[in-house]
Protein backbone atom coordinates (compact mmCIF):
# COMPACT_ATOMS: atom_id res chain seq x y z
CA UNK A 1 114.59 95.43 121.47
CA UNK A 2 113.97 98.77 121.49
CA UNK A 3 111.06 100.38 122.83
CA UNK A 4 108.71 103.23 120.87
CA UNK A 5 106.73 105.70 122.54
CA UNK A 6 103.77 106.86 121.47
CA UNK A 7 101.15 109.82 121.83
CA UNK A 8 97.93 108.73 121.24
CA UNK A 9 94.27 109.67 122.27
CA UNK A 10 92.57 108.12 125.48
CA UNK A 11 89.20 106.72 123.68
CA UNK A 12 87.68 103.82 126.66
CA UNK A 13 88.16 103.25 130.35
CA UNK A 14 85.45 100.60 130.62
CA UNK A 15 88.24 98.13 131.65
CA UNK A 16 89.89 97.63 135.03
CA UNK A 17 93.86 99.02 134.83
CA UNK A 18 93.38 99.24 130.87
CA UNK A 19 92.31 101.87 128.32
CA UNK A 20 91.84 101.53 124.92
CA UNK A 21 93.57 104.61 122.94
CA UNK A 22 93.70 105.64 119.10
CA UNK A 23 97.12 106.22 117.57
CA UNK A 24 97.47 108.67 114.38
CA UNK A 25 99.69 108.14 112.04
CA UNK A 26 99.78 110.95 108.73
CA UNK A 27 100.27 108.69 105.52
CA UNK A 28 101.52 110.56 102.43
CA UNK A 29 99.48 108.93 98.69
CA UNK A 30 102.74 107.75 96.93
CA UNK A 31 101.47 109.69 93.63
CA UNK A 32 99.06 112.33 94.58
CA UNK A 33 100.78 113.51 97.85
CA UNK A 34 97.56 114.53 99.98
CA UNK A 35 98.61 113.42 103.43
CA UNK A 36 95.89 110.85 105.31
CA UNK A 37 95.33 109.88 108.70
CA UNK A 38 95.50 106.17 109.72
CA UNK A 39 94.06 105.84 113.15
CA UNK A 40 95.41 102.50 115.23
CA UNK A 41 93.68 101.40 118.14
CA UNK A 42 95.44 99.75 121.23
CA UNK A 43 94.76 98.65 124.85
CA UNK A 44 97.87 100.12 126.88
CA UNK A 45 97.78 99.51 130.77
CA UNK A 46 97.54 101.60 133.28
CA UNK A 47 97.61 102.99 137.11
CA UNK A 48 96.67 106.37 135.95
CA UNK A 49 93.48 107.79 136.66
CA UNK A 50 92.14 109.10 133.03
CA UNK A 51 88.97 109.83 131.26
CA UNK A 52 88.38 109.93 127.55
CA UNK A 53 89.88 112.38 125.72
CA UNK A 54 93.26 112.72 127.39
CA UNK A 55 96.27 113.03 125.65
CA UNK A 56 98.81 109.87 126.88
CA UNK A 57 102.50 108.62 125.83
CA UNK A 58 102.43 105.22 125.17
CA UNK A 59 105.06 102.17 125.37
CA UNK A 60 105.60 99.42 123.97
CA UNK A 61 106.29 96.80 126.96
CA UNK A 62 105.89 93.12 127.96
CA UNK A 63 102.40 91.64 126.85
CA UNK A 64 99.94 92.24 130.48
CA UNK A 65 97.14 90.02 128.99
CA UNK A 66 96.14 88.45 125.42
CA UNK A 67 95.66 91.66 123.75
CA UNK A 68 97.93 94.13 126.12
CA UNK A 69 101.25 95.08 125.04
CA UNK A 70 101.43 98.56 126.05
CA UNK A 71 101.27 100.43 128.98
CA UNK A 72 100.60 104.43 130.08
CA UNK A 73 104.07 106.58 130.74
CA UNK A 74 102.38 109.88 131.64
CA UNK A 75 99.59 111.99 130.74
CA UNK A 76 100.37 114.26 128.08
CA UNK A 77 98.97 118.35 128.75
């Protein structure tokens, strides 16, 4: 299994140890070509201290709750 990392967008910190963040992803139309945005939102883990807004990298990992399956690497400047 390999393992993707991910920069994505702190949104929530409501949660104990978990943040929710948004993941972009540009889409091109297959017959128009104007590029879209397709924004993901996950719950990643963490022991970081963030606030929204921050800029994270993201892993895929083994599942920490029901809906967990992610967890913080670093803070992203």
């Amino acid at each position: 299994m390999t393992t993707s990392k991910l920069v994505a967008k702190v949104i929530s910190t409501k949660m104990t140890k978990t943040v929710v963040v948004a993941v972009e992803t540009p889409k091109r139309h297959p017959l128009y070509g104007k590029f879209s945005r397709n924004t993901k939102k996950l719950k990643a883990h963490t022991d970081i201290q963030l606030v929204a807004g921050d800029m994270v990298e993201i892993t895929s990992s083994k599942p920490f709750g029901k809906t967990v399956y992610f967890r913080v690497v670093r803070k992203v400047n």
